[in-house]
C-alpha atoms as a PDB file:
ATOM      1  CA  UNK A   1       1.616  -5.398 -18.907  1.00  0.00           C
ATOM      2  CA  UNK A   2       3.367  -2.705 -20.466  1.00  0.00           C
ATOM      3  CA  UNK A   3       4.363   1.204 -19.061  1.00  0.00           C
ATOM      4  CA  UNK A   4       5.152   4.564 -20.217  1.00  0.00           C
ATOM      5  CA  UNK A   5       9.226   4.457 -20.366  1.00  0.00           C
ATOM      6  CA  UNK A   6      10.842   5.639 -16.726  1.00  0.00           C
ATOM      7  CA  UNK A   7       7.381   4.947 -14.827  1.00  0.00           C
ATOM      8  CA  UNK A   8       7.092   1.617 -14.078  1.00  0.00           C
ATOM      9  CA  UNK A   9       4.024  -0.399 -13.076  1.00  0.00           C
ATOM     10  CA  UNK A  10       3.766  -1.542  -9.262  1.00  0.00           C
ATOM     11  CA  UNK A  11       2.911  -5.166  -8.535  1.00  0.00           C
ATOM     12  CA  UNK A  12      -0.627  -5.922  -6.634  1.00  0.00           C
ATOM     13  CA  UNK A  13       0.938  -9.263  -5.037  1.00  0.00           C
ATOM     14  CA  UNK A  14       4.457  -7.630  -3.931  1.00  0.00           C
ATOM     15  CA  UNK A  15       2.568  -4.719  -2.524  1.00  0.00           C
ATOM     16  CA  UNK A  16       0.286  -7.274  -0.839  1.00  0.00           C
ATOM     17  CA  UNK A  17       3.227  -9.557   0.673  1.00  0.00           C
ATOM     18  CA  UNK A  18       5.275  -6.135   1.773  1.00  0.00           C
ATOM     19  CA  UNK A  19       1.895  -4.751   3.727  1.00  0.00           C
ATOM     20  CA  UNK A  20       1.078  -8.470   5.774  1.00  0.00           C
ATOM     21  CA  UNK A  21       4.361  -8.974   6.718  1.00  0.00           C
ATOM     22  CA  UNK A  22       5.430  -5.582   7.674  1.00  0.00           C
ATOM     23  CA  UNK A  23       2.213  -4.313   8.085  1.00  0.00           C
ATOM     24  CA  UNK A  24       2.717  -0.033   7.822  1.00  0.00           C
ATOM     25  CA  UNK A  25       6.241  -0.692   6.503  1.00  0.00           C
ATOM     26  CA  UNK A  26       5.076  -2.387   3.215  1.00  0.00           C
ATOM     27  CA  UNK A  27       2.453   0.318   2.480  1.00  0.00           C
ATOM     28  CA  UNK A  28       4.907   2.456   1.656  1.00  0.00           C
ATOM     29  CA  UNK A  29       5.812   0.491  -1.346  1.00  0.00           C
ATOM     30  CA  UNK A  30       2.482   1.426  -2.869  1.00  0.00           C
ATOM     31  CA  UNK A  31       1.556   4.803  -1.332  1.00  0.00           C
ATOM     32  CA  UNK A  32       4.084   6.806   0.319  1.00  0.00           C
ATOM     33  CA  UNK A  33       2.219   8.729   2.402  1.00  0.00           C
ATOM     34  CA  UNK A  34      -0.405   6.495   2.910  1.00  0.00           C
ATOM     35  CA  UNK A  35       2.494   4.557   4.442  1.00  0.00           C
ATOM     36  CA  UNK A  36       3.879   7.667   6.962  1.00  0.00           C
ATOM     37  CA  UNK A  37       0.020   8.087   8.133  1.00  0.00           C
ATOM     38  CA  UNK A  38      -0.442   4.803   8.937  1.00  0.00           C
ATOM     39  CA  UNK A  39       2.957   4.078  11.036  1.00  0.00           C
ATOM     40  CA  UNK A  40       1.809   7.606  12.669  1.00  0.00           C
ATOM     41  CA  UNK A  41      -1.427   5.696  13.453  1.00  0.00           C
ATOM     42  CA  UNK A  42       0.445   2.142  13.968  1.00  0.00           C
ATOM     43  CA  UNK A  43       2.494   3.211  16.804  1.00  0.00           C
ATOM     44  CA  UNK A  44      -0.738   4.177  19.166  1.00  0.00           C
ATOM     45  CA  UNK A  45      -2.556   0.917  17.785  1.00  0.00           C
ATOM     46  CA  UNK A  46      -0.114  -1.335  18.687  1.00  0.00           C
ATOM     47  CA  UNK A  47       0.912   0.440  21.580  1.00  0.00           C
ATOM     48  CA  UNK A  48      -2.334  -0.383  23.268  1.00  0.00           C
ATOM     49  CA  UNK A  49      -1.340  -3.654  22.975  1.00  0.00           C
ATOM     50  CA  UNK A  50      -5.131  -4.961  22.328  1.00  0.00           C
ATOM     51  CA  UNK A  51      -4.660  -7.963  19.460  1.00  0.00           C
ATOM     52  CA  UNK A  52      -8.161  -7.427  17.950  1.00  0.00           C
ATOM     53  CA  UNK A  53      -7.481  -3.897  17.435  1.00  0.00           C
ATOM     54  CA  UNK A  54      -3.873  -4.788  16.429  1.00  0.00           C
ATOM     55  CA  UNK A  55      -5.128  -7.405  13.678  1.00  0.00           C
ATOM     56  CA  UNK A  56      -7.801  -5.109  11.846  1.00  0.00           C
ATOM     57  CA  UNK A  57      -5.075  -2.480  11.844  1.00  0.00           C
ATOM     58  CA  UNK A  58      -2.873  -4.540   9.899  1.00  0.00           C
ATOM     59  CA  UNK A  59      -5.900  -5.905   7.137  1.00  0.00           C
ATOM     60  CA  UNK A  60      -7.001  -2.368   6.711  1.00  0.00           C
ATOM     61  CA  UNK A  61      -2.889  -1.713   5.767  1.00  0.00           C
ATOM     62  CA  UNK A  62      -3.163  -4.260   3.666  1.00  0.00           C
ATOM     63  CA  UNK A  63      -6.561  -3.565   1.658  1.00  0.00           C
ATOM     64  CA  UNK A  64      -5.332   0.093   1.325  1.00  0.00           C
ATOM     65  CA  UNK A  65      -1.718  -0.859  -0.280  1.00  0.00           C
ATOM     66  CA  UNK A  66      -3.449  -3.558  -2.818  1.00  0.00           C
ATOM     67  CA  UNK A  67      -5.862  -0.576  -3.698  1.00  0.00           C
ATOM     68  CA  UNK A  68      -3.527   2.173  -3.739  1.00  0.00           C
ATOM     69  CA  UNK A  69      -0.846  -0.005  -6.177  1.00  0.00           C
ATOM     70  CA  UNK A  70      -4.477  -0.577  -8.538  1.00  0.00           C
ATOM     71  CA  UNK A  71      -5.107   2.724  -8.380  1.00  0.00           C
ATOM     72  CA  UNK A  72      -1.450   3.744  -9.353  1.00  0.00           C
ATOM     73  CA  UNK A  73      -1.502   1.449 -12.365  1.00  0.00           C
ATOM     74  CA  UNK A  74      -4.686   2.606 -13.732  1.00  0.00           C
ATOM     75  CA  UNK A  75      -3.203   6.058 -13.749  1.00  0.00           C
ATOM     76  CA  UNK A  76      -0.371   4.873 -15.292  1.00  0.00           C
ATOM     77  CA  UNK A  77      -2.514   3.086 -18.060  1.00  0.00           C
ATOM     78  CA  UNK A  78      -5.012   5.970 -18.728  1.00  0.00           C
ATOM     79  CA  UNK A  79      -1.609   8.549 -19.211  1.00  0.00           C
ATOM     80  CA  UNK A  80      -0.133   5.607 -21.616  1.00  0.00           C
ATOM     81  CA  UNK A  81      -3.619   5.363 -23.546  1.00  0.00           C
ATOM     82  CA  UNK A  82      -3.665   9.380 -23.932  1.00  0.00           C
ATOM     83  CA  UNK A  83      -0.259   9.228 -25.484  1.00  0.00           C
END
């Protein structure tokens, strides 16, 4: 895998380990905000204290930081091919 020099490409599995262990947290390795909207949306989830509600919280973190990292690379790649 190969990058433009000074952008580097983000890592699917590291952005998949940050999101199930910290859940919200991790997301912010691969999408910033995606990350501050969902710790918005984290603290009333888990505040309800319901585990079903708690658990499909915490996969839907996780889907959206292993598609937002693919998405980021693929940017990444089509800028490097235009150059």
């Amino acid at each position: 895998m190969t990058s433009l020099p000074g952008i580097p490409l983000k890592s699917t599995a590291i952005a998949l380990a940050f999101s199930i262990l910290f859940g919200p947290l991790g997301l912010l390795y691969a999408s910033f905000w995606g990350g501050i909207l969902m710790i918005s949306i984290g603290m009333i989830v888990i505040s309800s204290k319901l585990f079903f509600p708690s658990i499909i919280f915490w996969m839907i973190c996780s889907v959206w930081a292993v598609g937002a990292v693919e998405a980021h690379n693929k940017k990444i790649l089509v800028m490097k091919d235009r150059n």
